[in-house]
Protein backbone atom coordinates (compact mmCIF):
# COMPACT_ATOMS: atom_id res chain seq x y z
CA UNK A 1 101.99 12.89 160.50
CA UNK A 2 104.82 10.68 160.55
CA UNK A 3 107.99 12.34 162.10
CA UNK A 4 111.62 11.45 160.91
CA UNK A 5 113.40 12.77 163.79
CA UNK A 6 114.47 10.17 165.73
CA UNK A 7 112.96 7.56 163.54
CA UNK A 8 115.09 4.60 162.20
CA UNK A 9 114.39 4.28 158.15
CA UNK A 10 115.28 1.39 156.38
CA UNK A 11 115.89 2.14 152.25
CA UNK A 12 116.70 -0.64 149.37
CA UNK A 13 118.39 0.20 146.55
CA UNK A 14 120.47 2.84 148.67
CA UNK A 15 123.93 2.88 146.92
CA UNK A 16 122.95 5.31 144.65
CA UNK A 17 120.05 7.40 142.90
CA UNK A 18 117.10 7.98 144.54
CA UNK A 19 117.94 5.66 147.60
CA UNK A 20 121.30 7.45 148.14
CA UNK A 21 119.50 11.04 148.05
CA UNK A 22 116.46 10.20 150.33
CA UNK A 23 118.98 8.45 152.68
CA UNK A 24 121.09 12.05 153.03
CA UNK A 25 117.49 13.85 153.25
CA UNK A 26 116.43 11.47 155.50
CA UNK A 27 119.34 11.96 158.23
CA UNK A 28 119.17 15.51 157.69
CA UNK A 29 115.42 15.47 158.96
CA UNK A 30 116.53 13.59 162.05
CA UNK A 31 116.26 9.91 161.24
CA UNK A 32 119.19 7.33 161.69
CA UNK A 33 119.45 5.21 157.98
CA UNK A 34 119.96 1.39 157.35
CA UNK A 35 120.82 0.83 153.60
CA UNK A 36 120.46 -2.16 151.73
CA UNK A 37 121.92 -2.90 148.39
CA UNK A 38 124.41 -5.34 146.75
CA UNK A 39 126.81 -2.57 145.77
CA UNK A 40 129.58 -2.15 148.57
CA UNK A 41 131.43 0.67 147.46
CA UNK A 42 128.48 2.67 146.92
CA UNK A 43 127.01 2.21 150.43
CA UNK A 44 130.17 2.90 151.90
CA UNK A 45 130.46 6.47 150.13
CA UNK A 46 127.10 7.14 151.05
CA UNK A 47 127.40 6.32 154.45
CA UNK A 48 130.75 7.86 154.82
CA UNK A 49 128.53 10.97 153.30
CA UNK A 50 126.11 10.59 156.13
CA UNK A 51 129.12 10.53 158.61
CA UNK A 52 130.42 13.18 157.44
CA UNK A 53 126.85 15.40 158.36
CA UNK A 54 127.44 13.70 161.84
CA UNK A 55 124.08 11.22 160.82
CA UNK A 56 123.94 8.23 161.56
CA UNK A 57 123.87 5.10 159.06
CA UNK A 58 125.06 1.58 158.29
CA UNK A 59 125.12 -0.40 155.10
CA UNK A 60 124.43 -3.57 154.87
CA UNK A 61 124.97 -5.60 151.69
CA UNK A 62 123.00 -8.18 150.26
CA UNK A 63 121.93 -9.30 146.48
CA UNK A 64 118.05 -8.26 146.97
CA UNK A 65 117.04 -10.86 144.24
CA UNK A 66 117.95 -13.70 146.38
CA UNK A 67 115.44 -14.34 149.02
CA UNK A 68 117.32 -16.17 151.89
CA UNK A 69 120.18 -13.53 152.23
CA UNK A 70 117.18 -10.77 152.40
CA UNK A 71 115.08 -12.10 154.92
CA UNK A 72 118.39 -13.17 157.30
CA UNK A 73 120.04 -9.54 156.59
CA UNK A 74 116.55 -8.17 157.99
CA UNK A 75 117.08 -10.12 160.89
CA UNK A 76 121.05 -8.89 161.50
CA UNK A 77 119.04 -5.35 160.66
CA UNK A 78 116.76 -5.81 163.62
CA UNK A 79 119.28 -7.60 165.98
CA UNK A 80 122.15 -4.52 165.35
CA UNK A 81 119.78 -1.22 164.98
CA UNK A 82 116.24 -2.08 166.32
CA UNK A 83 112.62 -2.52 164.77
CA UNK A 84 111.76 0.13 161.56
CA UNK A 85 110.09 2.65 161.71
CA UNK A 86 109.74 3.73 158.00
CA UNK A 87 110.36 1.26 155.36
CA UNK A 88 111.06 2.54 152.02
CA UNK A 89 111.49 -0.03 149.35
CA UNK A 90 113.04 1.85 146.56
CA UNK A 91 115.32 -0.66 144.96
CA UNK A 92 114.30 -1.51 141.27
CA UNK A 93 115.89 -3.19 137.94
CA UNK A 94 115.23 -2.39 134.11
CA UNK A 95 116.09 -3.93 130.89
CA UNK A 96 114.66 -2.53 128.45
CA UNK A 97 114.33 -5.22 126.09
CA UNK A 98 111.11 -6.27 124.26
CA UNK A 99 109.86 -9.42 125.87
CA UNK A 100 111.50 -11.44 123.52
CA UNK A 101 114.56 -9.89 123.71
CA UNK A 102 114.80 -10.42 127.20
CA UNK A 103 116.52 -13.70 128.97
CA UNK A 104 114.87 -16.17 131.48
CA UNK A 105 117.18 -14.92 134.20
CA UNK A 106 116.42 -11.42 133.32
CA UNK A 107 113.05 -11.54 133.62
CA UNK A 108 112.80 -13.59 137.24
CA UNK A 109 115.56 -11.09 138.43
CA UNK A 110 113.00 -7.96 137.81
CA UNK A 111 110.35 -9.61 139.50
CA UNK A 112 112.56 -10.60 142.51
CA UNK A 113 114.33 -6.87 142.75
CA UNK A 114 111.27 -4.92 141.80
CA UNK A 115 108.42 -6.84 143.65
CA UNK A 116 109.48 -10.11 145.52
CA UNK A 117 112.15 -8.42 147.71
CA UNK A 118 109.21 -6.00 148.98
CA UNK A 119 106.96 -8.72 150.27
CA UNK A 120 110.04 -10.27 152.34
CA UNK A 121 111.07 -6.70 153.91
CA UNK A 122 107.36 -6.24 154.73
CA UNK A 123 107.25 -9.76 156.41
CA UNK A 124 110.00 -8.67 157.71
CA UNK A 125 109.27 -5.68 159.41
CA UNK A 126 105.72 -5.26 159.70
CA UNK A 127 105.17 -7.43 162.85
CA UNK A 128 107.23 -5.21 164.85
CA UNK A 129 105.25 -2.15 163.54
CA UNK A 130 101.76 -3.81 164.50
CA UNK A 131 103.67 -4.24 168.04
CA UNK A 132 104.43 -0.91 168.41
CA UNK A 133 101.75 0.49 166.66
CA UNK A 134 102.77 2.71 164.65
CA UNK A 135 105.29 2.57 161.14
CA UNK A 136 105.02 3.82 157.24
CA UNK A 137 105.85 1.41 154.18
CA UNK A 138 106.71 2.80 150.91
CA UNK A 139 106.65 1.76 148.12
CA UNK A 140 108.48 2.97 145.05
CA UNK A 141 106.78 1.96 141.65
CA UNK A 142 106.60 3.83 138.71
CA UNK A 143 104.14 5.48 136.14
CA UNK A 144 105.07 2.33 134.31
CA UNK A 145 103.20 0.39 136.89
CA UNK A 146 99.68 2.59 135.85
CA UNK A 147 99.96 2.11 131.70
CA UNK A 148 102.12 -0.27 129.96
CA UNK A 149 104.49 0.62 127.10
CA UNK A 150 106.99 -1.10 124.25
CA UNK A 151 110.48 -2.57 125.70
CA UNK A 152 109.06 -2.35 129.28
CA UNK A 153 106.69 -5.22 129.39
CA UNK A 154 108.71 -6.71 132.58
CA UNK A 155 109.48 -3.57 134.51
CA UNK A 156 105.88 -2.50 133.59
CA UNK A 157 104.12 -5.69 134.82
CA UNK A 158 106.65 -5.90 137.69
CA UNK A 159 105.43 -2.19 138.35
CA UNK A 160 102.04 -2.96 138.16
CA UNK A 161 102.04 -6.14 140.98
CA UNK A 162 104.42 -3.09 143.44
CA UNK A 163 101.14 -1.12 142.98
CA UNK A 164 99.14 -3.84 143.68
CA UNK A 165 101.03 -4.77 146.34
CA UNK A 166 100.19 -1.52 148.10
CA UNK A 167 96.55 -1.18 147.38
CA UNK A 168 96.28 -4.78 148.76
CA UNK A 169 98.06 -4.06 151.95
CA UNK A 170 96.59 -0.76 152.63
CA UNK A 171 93.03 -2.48 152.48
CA UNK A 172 94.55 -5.32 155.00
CA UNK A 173 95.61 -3.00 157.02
CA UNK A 174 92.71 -1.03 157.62
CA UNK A 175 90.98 -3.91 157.98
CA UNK A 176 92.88 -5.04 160.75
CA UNK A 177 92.42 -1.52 162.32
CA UNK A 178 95.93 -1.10 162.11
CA UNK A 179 97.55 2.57 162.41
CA UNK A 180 100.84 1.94 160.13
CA UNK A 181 100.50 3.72 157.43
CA UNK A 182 101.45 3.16 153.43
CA UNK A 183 102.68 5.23 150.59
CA UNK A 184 102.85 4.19 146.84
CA UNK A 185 105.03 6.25 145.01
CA UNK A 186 104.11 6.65 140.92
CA UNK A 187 106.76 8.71 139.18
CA UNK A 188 107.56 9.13 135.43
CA UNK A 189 111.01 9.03 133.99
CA UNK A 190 113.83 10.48 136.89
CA UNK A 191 117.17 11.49 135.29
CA UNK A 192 119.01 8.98 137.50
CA UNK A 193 120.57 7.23 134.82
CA UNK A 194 118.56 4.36 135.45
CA UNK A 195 116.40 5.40 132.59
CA UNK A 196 119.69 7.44 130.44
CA UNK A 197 118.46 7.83 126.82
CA UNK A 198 114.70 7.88 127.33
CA UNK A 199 112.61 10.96 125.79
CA UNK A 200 109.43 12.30 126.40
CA UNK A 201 107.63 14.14 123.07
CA UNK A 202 105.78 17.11 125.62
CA UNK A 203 108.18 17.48 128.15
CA UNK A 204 105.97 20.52 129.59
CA UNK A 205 103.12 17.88 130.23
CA UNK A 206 105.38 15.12 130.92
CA UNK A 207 108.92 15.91 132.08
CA UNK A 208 112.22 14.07 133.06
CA UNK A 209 111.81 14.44 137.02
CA UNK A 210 114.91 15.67 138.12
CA UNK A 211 116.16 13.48 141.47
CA UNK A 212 115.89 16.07 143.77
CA UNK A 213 112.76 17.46 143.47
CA UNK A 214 111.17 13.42 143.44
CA UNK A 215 113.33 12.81 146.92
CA UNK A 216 111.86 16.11 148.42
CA UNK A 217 108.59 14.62 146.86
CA UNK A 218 108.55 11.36 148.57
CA UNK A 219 109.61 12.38 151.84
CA UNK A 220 106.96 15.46 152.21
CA UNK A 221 104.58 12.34 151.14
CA UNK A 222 105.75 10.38 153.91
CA UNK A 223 105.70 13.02 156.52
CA UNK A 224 102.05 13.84 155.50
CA UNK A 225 100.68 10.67 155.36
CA UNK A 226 99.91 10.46 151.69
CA UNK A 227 98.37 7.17 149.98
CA UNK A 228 99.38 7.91 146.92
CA UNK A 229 101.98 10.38 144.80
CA UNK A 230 102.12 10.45 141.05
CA UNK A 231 104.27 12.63 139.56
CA UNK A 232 103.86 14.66 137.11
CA UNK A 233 100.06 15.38 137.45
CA UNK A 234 99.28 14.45 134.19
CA UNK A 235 99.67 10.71 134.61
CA UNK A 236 97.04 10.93 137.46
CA UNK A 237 94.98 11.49 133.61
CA UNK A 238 95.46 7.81 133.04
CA UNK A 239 92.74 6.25 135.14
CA UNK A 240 90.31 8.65 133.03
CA UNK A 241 91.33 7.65 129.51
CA UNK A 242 91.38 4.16 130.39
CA UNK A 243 87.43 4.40 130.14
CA UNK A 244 88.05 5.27 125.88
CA UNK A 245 87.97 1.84 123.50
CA UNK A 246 91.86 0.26 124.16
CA UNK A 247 92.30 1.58 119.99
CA UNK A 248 91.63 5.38 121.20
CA UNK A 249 93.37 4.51 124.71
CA UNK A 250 96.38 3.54 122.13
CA UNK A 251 96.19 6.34 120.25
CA UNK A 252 96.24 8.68 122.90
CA UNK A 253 99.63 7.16 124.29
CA UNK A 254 100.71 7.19 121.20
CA UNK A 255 100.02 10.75 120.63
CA UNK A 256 102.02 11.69 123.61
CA UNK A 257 104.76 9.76 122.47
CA UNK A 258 104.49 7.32 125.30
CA UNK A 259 104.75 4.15 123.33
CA UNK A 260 108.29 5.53 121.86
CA UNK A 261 109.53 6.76 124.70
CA UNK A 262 112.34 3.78 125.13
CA UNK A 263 113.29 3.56 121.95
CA UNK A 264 116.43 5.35 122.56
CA UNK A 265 117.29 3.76 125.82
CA UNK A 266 120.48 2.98 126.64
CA UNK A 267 120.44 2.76 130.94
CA UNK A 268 123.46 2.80 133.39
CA UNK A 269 125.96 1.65 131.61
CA UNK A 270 127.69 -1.29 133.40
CA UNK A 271 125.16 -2.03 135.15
């Protein structure tokens, strides 16, 4: 099991969403928070939130898309609070623009939030959990990162490599005989406003995750260990109907309403 009392958890994308709520959650379970994110304000109300529950947390800001200010705030990170324990990289960018529709910029930018900034907080950290022998690394992808879909070709493929990314290091890991652990997380649509405007066609089989329940998700995943967590349980479906023909795979997302699920997407709005 992996205990947050007294462990120190370091979260990206902590300013707000699901970084701000699993940083509260986490404090509340014991641990003391570092928060990354390029948003000041934000990780000053969260961490004067965390204060004000007597937790303890500092923000640190930094633009996680460029890779020089990452890796040297992980080193002020380890020089002011210590080695992680539990690294949860949450942070993550969307467009949601067809692939044509979408800039140069835009497009290098989701790769560096959504994937790049993971493998330099892993480099980052991970020595110092092989040292001690012992640490968890999450990783936050996305439903989109197990079947593609229209207007998300970026964030999907982006999604896809953060799975990757997991499965890879998992295997490396246990071939080194190594006892950190690693967690992918796989969830659909979370009414963040991240994803404001989306729709699902079933929402019985496929629902809007509300924030709260994912965050108490998550961190009962990382407490127990768990590989893997896709939520809702019907997208754990999609490694089985990837054996039909890729017309009836089609089909079948398209059925569910899967492959017009963006259409009315509209996403935090000035941001």
């Amino acid at each position: 099991m992996t205990d947050f009392r007294g462990a120190h958890v370091l979260i990206t994308g902590a300013a707000s969403g699901l970084g701000r709520l699993m940083a509260l959650d986490a404090v509340r379970r014991g641990a003391r928070v570092s928060l990354l994110d390029r948003d000041a304000q934000g990780l000053t109300e969260v961490c004067a939130a965390i204060q004000a529950e007597q937790g303890d947390g500092q923000g640190f800001v930094v633009d996680l898309s460029a890779r020089a200010a990452l890796q040297a705030t992980c080193a002020e990170v380890q020089n002011a609070r210590g080695g992680v324990d539990i690294l949860i990289n949450n942070a993550g960018i969307v467009s949601g623009k067809t692939l044509l529709e979408c800039s140069d910029e835009a497009i290098e930018r989701t790769f560096q939030v959504n994937v790049l900034a993971g493998f330099w907080t892993v480099r980052a950290f991970l020595p110092g959990m092989l040292a001690a022998g012992k640490g968890h690394i999450v990783t936050v992808a996305s439903a989109a990162g197990l079947v593609g879909t229209s207007r998300l070709v970026d964030y999907s493929a982006s999604k896809f490599a953060a799975v990757g990314f997991d499965e890879s290091l998992r295997m490396e890991l246990k071939r080194l005989g190594s006892p950190v652990r690693t967690t992918v997380v796989c969830p659909f649509f979370i009414d963040t406003g991240m994803f404001e405007g989306v729709k699902t066609r079933f929402a019985w089989l496929l629902p809007i995750l509300k924030p709260d329940y994912v965050v108490r998700r998550i961190l009962g995943a990382i407490e127990s260990n768990r590989s893997r967590l896709v939520m809702p349980r019907f997208v754990m479906t999609v490694p089985v109907i990837r054996v039909l023909p890729p017309f009836l795979f089609d089909a079948v997302l398209g059925f569910f309403g899967v492959n017009r699920s963006m259409d009315d997407f509209v996403g935090r709005q000035g941001h």
